[in-house]
Protein backbone atom coordinates (compact mmCIF):
# COMPACT_ATOMS: atom_id res chain seq x y z
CA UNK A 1 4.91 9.97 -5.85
CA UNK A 2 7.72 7.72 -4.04
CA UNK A 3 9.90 10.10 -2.31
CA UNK A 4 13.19 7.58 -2.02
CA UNK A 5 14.13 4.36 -3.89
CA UNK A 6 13.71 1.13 -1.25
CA UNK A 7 15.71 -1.77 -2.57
CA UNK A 8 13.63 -4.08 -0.06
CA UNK A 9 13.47 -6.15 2.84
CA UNK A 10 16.78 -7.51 4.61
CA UNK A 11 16.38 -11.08 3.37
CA UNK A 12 17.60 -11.58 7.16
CA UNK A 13 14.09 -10.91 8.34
CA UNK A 14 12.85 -14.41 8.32
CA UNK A 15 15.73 -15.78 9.92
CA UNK A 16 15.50 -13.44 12.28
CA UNK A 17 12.18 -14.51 13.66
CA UNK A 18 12.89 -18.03 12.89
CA UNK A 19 15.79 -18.05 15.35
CA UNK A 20 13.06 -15.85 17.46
CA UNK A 21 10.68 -18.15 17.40
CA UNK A 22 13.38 -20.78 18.96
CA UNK A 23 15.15 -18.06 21.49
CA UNK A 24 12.47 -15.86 22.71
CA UNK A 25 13.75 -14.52 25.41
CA UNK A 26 15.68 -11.35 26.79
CA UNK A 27 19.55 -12.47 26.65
CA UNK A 28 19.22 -14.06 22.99
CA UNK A 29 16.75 -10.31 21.73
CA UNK A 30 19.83 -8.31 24.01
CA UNK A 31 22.75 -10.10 21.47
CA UNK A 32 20.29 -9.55 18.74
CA UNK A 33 19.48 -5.97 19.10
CA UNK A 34 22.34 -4.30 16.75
CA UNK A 35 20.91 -6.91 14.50
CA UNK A 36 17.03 -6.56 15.00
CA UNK A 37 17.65 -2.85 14.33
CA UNK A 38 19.63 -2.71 11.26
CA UNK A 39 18.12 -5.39 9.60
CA UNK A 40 14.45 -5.32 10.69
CA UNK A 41 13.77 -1.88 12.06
CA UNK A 42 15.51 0.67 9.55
CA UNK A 43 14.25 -1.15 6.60
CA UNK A 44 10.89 -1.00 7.84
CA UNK A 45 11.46 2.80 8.71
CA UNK A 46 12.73 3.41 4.63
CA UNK A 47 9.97 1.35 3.46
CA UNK A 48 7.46 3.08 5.20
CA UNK A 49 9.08 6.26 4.10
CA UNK A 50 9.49 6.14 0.97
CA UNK A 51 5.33 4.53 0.80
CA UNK A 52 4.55 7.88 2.37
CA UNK A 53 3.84 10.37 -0.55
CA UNK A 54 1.44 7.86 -2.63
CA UNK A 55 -0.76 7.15 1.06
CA UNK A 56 -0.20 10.64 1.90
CA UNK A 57 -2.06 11.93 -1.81
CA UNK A 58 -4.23 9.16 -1.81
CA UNK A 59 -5.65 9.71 1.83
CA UNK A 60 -3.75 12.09 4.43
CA UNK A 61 -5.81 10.93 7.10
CA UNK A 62 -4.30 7.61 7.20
CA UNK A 63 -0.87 7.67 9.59
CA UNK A 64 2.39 7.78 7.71
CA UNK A 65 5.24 8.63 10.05
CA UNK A 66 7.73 5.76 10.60
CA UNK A 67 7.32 5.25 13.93
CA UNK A 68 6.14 2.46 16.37
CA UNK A 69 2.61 2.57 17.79
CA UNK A 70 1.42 4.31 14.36
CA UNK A 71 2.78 2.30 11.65
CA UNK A 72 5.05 -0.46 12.94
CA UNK A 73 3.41 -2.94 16.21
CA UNK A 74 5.89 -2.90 18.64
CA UNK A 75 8.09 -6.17 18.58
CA UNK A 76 7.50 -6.44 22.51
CA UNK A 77 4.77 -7.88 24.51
CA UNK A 78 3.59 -5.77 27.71
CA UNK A 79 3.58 -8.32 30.36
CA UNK A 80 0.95 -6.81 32.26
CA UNK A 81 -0.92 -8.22 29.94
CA UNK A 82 0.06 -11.24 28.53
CA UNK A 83 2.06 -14.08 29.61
CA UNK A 84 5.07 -16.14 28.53
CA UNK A 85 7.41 -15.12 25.63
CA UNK A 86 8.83 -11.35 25.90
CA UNK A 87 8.31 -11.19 22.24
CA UNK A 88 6.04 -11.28 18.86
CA UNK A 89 7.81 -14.13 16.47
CA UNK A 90 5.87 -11.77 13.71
CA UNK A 91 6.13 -8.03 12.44
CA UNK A 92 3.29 -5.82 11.43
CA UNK A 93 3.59 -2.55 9.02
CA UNK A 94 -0.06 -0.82 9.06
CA UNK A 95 -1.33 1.81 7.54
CA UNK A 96 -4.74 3.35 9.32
CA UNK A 97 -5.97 7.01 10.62
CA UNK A 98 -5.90 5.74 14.64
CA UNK A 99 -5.61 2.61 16.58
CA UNK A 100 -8.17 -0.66 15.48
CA UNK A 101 -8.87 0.95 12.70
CA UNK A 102 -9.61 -0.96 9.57
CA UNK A 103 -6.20 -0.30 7.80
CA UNK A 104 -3.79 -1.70 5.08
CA UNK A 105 -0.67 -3.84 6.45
CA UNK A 106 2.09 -5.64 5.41
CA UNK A 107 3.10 -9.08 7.71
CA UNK A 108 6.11 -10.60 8.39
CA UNK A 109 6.66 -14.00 10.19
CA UNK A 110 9.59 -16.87 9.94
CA UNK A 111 8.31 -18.27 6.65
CA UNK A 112 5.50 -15.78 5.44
CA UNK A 113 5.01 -12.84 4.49
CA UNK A 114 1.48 -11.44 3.16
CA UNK A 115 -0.04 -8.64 2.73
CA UNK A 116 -4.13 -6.80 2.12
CA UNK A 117 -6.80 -4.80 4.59
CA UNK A 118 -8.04 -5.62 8.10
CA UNK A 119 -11.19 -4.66 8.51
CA UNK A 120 -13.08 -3.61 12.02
CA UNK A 121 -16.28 -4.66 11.46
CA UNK A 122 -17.33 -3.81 15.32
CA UNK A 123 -19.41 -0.71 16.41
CA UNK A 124 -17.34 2.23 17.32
CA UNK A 125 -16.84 6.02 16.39
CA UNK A 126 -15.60 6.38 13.20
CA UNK A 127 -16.53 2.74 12.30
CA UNK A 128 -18.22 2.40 9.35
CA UNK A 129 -18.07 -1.21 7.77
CA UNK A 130 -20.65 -2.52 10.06
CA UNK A 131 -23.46 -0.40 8.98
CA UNK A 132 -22.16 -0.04 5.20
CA UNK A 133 -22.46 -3.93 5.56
CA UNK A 134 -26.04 -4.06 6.04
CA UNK A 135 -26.52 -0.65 3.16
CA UNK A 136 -24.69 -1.63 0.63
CA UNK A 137 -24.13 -5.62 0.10
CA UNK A 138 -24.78 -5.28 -3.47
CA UNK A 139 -22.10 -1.96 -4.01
CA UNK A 140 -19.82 -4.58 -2.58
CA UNK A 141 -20.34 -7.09 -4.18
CA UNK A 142 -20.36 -5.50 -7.10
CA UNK A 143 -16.90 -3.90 -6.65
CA UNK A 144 -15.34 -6.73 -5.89
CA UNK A 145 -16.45 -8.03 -9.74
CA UNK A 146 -15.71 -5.48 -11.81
CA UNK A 147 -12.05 -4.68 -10.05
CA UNK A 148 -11.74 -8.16 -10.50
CA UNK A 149 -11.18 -8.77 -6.35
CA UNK A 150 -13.16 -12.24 -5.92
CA UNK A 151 -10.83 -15.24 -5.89
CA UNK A 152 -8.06 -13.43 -5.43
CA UNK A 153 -7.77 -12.92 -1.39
CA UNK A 154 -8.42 -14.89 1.60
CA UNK A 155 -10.69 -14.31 4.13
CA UNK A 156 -9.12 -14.81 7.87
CA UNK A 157 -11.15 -14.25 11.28
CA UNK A 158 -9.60 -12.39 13.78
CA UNK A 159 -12.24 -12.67 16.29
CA UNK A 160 -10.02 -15.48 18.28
CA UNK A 161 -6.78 -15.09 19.64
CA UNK A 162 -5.15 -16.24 16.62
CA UNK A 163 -6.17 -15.55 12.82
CA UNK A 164 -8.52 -18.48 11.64
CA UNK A 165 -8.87 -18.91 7.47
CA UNK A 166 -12.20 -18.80 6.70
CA UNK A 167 -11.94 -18.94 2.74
CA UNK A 168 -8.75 -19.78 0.60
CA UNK A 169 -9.98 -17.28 -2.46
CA UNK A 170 -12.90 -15.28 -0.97
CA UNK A 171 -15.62 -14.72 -3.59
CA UNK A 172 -18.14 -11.43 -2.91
CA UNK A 173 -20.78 -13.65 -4.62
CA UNK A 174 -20.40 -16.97 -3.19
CA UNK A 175 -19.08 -16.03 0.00
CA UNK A 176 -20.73 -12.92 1.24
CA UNK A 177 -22.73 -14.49 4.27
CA UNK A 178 -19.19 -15.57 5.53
CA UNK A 179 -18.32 -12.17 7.20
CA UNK A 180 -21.62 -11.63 7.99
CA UNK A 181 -21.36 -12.65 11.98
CA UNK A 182 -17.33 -11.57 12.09
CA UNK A 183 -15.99 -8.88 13.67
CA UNK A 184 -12.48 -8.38 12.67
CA UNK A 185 -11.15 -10.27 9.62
CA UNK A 186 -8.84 -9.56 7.02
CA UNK A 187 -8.55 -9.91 3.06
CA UNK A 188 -4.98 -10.86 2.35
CA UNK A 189 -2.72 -12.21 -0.37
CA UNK A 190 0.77 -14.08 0.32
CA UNK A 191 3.97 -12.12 -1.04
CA UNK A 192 6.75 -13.86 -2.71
CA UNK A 193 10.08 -13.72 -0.51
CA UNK A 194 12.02 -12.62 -3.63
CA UNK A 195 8.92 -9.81 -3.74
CA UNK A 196 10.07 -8.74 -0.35
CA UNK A 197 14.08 -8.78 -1.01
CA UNK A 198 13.42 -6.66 -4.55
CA UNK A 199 12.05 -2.62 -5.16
CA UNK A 200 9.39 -4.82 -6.94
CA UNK A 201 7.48 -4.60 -3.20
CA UNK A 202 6.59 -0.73 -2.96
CA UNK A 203 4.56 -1.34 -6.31
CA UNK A 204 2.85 -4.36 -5.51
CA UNK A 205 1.54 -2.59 -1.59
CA UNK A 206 0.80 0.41 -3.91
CA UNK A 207 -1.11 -1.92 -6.05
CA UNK A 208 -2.65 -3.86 -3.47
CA UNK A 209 -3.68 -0.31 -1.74
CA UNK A 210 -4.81 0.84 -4.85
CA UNK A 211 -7.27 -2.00 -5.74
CA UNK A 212 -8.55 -2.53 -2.33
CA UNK A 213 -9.26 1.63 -1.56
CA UNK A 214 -12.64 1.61 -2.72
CA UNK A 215 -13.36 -1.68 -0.10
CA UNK A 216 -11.73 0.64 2.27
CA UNK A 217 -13.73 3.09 1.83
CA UNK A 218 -17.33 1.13 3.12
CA UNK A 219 -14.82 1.54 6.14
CA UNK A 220 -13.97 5.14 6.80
CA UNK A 221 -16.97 7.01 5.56
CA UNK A 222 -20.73 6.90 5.88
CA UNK A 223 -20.89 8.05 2.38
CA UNK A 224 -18.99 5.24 0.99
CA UNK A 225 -20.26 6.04 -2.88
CA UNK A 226 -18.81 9.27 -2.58
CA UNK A 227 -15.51 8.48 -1.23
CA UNK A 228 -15.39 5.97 -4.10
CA UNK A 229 -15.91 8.21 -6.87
CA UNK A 230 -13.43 10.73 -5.37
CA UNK A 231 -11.20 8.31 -5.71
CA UNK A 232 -11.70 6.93 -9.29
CA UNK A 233 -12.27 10.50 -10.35
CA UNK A 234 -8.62 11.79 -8.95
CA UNK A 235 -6.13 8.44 -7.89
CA UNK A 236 -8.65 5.88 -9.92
CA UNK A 237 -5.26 5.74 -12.72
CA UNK A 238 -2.05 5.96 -10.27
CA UNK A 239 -1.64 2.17 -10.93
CA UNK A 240 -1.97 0.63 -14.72
């Protein structure tokens, strides 16, 4: 299922974008960039790699290759866009079948790192969460009982420019009418750094994956049910 061992993150990672965060600008990146690519960029690249075979079996339409613009965000800003710093003081590992697509990520920034499922809960083709939203409220609800889900994320906006907690430890049950006007939020947990340093993190994003899928799938499919028991029926066990 995991094609190469990863022994984990560079614990150099957060001070990288701590120092970023302080420096961001193009002579302090230029002295950094040996560093920023052997510390930041090739583990991401084995990470990513070795995660392949278990996303690949699980779904093959979600993007697996190691490679910016499909699984990693790029690091720099284009400036014909936005203004000020050259750089993102964060890093972003995703795992989705095209671009804004609800997808699975992993988040890096100078003192965090978490991890858990963006969802696009906008209109679009291939966009399925919005309507599955309105169909089946009680199918998610209910999932998120019985594979034990509620209390154990939090719920963050992304419809501003920056993410916005809505709810420490979402509950389906409680909390449901919370994403009811959002468009984009996510569902994530917070990683322990010594997590992140160890091989203990490609089980806990297979884990994570694993118990968020059927979510995920009121997101890809407008036959949600049946993407659901696809999965219990063939992947349902990868993960005691």
């Amino acid at each position: 299922m995991i094609r190469d061992k990863f022994n984990g993150f560079n614990k150099d990672i957060f001070s990288f974008f701590s120092e970023l965060e302080k420096n961001n600008n193009l002579d302090w990146f230029n002295k950094n960039r040996e560093r920023y690519q052997k510390n930041i960029v090739q583990p991401t690249k084995d990470f990513i790699t070795s995660l392949a075979p278990f996303i690949n079996r699980l779904n093959a339409s979600i993007r697996t290759e190691p490679k910016f613009n499909e699984t990693i965000m790029r690091i720099n800003k284009d400036l014909r866009f936005a203004k000020g710093a050259p750089y993102r003081n964060y890093w972003l590992i995703h795992f989705g079948r095209f671009k804004m697509d609800s997808e699975f990520f992993l988040y890096f920034d100078s003192t965090n790192s978490d991890m858990g499922l963006f969802i696009n809960k906008s209109k679009g083709e291939n966009l399925f969460f919005k309507d599955n939203f309105v169909k089946y409220k009680q199918e998610i609800k209910k999932i998120f009982q019985t594979k034990s889900l509620n209390d154990k994320y939090s719920l963050y906006s992304l419809d501003e420019k920056e993410p916005k907690e809505i709810k420490k430890k979402f509950n389906a049950e409680k909390d449901f009418n919370l994403i009811e006007n959002l468009k984009m939020f996510l569902l994530q947990k917070s990683i322990p750094k010594k997590i992140i340093s160890s091989d203990k993190i490609i089980l806990e994003m297979i884990k994570m994956i694993t118990e968020l899928y059927p979510i995920y799938c009121f997101c890809i499919s407008p036959n949600p049910l049946k993407e659901i028991e696809k999965f219990e029926n063939e992947y349902g066990e990868i993960v005691d």
